[in-house]
N, C-alpha and C. Protein backbone atom coordinates (compact mmCIF):
# COMPACT_ATOMS: atom_id res chain seq x y z
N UNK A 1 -8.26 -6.51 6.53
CA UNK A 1 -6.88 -6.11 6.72
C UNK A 1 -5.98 -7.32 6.95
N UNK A 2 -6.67 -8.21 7.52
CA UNK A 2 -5.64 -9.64 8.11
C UNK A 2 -5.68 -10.40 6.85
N UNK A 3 -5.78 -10.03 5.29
CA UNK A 3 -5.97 -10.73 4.60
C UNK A 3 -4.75 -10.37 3.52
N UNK A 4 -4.74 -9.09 3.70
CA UNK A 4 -3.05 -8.42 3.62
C UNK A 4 -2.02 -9.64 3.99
N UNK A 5 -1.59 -10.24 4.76
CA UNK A 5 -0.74 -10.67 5.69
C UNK A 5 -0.43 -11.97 4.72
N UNK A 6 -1.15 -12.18 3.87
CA UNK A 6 -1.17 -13.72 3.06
C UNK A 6 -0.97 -13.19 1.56
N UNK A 7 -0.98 -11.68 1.53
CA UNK A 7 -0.18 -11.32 -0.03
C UNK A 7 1.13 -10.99 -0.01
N UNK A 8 1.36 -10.73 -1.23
CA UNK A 8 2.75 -10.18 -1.59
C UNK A 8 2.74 -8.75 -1.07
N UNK A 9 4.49 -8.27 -1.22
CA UNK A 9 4.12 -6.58 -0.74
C UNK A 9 3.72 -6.39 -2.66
N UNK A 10 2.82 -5.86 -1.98
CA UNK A 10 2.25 -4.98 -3.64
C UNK A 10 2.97 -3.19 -3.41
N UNK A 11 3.62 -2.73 -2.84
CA UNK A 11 4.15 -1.15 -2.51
C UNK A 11 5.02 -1.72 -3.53
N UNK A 12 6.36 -2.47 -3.26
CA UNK A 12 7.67 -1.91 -4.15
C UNK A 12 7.76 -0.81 -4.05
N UNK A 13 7.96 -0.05 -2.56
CA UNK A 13 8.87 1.37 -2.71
C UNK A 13 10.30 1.25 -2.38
N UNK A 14 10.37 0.08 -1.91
CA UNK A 14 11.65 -0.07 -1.30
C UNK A 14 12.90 0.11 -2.92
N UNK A 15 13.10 -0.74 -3.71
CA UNK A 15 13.15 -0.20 -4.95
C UNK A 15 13.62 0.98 -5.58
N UNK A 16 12.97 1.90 -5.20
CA UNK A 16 13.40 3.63 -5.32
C UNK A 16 14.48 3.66 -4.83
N UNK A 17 14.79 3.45 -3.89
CA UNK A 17 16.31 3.52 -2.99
C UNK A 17 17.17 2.57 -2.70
N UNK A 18 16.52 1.65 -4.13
CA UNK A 18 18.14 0.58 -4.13
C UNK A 18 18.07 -0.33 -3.22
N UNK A 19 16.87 -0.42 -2.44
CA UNK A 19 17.12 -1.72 -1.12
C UNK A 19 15.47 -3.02 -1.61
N UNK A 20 15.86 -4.06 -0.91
CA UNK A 20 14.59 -4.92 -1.56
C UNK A 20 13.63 -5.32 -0.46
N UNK A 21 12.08 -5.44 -0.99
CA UNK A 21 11.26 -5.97 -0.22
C UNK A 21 11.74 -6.99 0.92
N UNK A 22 11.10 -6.14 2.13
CA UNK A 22 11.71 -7.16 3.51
C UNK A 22 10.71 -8.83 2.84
N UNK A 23 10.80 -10.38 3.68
CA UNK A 23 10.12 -10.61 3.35
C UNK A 23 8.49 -10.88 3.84
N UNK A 24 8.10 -11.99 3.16
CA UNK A 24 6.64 -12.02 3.00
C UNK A 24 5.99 -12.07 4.38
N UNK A 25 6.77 -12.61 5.29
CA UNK A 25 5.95 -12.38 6.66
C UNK A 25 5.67 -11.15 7.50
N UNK A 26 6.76 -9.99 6.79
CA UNK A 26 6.11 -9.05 7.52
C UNK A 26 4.74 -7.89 6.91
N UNK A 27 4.52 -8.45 5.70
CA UNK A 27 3.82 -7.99 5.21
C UNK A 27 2.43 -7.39 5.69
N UNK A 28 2.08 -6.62 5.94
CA UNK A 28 0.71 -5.67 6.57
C UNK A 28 -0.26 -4.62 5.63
N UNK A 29 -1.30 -4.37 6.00
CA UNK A 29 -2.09 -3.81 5.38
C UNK A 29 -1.50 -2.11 5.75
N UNK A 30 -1.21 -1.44 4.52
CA UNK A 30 -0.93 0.17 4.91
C UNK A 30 -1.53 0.94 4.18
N UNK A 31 -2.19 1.55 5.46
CA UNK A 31 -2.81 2.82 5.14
C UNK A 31 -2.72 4.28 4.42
N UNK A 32 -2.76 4.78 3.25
CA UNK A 32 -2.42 5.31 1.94
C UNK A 32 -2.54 6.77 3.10
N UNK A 33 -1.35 7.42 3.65
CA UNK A 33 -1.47 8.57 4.02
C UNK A 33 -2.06 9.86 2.50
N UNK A 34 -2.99 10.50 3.10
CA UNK A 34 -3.54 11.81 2.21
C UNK A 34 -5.00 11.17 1.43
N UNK A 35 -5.51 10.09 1.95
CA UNK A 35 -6.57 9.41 1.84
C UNK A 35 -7.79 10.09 2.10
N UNK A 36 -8.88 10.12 0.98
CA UNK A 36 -10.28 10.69 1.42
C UNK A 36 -10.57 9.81 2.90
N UNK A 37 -11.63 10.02 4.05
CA UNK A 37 -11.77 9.76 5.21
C UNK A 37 -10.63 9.83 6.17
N UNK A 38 -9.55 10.19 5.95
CA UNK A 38 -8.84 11.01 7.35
C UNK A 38 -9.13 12.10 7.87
N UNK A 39 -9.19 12.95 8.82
CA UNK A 39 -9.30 13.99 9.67
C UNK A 39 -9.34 13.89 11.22
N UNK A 40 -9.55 14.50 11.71
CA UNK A 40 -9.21 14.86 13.45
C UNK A 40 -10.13 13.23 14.21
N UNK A 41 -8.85 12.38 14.52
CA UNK A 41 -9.60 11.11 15.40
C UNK A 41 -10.15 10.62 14.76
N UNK A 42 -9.73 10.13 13.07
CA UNK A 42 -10.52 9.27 12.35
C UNK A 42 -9.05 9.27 11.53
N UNK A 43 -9.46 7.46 11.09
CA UNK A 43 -8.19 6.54 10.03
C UNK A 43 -8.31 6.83 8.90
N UNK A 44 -7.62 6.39 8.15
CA UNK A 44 -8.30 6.63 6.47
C UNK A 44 -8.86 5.02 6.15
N UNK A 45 -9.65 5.33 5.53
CA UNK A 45 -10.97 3.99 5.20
C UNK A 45 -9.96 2.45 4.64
N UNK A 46 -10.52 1.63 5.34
CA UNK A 46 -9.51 0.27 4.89
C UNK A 46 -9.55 0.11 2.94
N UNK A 47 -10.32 1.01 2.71
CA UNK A 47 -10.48 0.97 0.88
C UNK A 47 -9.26 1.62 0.42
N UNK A 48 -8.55 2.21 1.07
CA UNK A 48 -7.70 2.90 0.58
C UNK A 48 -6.25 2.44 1.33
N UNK A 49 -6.15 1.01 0.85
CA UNK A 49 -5.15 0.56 1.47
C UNK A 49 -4.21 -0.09 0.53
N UNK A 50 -2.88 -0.73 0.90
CA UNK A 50 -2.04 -1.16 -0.03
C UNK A 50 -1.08 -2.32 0.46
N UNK A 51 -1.25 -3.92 0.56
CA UNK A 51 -0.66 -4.64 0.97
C UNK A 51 1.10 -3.86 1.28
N UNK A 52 1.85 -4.08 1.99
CA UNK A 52 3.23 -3.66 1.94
C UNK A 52 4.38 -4.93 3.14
N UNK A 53 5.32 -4.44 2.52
CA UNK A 53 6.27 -5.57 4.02
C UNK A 53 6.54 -4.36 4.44
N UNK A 54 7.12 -4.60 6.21
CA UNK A 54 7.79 -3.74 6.70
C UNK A 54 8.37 -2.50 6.42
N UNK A 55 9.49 -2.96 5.23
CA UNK A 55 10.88 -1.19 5.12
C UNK A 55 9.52 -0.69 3.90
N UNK A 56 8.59 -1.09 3.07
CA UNK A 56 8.10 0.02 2.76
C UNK A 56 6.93 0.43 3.38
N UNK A 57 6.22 -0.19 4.48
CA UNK A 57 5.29 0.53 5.36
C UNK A 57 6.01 1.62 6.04
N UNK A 58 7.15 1.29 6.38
CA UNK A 58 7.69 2.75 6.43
C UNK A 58 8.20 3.71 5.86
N UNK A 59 8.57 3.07 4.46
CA UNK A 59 8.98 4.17 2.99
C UNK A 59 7.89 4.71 2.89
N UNK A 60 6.52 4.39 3.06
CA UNK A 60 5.33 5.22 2.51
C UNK A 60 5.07 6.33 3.13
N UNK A 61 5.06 6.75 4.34
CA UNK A 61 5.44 7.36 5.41
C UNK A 61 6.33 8.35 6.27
N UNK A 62 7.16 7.84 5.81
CA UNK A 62 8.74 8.02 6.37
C UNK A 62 9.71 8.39 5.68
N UNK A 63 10.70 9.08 6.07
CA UNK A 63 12.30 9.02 4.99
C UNK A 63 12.82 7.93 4.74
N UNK A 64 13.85 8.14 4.17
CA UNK A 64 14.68 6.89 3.75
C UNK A 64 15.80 6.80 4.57
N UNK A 65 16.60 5.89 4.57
CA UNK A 65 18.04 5.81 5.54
C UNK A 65 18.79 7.40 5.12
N UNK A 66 18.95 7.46 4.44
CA UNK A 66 19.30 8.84 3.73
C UNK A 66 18.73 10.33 4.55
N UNK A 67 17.54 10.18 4.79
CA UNK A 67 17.05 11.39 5.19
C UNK A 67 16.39 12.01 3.82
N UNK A 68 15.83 11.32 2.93
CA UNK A 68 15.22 11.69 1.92
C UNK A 68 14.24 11.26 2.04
N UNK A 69 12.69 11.93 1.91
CA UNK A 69 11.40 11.97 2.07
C UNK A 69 11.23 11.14 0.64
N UNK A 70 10.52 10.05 0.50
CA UNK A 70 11.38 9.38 -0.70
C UNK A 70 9.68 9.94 -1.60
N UNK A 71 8.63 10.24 -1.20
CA UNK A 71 7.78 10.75 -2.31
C UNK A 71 7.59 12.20 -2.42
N UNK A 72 8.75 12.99 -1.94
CA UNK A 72 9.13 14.18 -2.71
C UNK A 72 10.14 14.14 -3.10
N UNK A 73 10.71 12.91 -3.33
CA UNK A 73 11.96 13.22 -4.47
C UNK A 73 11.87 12.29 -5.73
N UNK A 74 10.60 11.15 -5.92
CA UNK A 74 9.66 10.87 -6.90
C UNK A 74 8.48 10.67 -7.23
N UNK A 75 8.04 12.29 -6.62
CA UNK A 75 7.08 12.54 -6.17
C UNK A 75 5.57 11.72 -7.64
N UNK A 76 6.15 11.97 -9.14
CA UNK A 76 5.12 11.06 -9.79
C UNK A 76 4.67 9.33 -10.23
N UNK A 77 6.26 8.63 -10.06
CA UNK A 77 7.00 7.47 -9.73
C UNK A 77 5.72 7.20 -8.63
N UNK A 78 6.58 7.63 -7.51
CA UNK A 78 5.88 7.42 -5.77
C UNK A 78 4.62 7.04 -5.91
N UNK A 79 3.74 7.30 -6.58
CA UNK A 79 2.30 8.08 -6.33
C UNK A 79 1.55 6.42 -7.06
N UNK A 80 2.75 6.66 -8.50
CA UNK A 80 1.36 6.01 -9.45
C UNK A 80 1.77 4.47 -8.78
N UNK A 81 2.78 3.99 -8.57
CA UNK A 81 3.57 2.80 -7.59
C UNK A 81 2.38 2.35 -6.28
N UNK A 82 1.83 3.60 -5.74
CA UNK A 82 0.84 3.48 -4.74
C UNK A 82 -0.03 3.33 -5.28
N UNK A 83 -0.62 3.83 -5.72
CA UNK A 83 -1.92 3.79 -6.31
C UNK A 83 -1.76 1.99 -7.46
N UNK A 84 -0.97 1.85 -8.24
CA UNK A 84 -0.81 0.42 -8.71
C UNK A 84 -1.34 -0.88 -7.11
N UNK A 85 -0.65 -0.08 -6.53
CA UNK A 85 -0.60 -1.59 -5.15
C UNK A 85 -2.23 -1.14 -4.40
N UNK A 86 -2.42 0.02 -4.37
CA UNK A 86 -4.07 0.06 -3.84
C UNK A 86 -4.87 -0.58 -5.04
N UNK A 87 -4.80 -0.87 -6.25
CA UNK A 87 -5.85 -1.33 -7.09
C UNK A 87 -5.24 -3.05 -7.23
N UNK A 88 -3.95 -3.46 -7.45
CA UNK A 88 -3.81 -4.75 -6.96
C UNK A 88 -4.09 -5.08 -5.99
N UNK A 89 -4.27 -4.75 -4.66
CA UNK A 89 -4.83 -4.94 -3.17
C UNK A 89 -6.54 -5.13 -3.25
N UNK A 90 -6.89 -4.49 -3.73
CA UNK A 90 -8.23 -4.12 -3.76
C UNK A 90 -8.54 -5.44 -5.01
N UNK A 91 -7.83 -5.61 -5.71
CA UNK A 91 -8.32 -6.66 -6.68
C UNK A 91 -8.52 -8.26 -6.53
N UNK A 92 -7.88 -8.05 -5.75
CA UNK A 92 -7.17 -9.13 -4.96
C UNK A 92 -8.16 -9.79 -3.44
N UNK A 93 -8.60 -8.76 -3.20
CA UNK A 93 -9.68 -8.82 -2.09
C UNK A 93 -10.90 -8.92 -2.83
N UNK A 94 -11.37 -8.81 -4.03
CA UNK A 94 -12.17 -9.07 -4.89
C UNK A 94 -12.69 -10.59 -5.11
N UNK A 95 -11.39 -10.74 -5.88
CA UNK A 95 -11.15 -12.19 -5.89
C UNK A 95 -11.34 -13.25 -5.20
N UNK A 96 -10.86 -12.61 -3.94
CA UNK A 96 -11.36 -13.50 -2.52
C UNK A 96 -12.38 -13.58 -2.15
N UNK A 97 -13.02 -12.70 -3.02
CA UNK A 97 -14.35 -12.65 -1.73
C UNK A 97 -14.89 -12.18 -0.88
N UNK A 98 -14.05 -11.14 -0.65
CA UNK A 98 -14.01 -10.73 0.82
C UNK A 98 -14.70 -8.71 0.24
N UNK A 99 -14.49 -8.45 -0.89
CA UNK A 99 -15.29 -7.62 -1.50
C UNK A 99 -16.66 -7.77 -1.87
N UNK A 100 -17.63 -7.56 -1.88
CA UNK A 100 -18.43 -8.39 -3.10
C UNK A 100 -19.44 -7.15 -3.59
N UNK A 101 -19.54 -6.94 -4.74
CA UNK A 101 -20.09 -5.86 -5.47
C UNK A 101 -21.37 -6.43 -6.44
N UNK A 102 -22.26 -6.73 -6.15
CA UNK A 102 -23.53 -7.28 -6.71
C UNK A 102 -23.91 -7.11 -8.24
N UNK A 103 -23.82 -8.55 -8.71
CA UNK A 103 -24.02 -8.42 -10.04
C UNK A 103 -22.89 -7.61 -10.88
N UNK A 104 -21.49 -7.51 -10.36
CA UNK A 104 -20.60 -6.93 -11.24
C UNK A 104 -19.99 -8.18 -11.61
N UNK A 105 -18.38 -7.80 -12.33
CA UNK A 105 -17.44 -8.97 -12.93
C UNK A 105 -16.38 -7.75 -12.47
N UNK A 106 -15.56 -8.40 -11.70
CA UNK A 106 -13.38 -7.54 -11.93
C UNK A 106 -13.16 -8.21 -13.46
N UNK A 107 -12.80 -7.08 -14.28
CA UNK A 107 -12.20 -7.54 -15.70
C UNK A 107 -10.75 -7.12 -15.38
């Protein structure tokens, strides 16, 4: 997760609503709410995560200044945007090293 902190925001939700990535220092590892391994007193699995800065760790999450739930109002936009930054995140931790999958190649 502390390896988040040294990428880019890979979310770009901020975007949707016209405002731009806070910058690179506040960047954090966020947790993909509606993730397989959530339920009662359990996180969702660090695999299912998505480098982000600040205003969209809370766009992912949260409304917008507006009061607009911003992934039910692009709700297919929203989704594939997340899912792009969980497979750049994850690719990325590959790369580093910090994955390691035996005897594969990231193409």
């Amino acid at each position: 997760m502390q390896e988040c902190e040294k990428m880019p925001c890979e979310l770009r939700i901020a975007g949707f609503i016209g405002l731009k990535c806070e910058s690179p220092e506040t960047v954090v590892g966020c947790h993909i709410e509606g993730s397989i391994g959530k339920g009662t007193s359990t996180k969702v699995s660090d695999v299912f995560v998505a480098a982000g800065c600040r205003l969209c760790h809370d766009l992912l999450a949260c409304v917008d200044p507006r009061g607009h739930i911003i992934r039910d109002s692009y709700p297919s936009a929203f989704w594939h945007q997340v899912m792009r930054a969980n497979q750049a995140t994850i690719s990325r931790w590959i790369s580093a090293g910090l994955i390691v999958i035996p005897d594969s190649e990231l193409i």
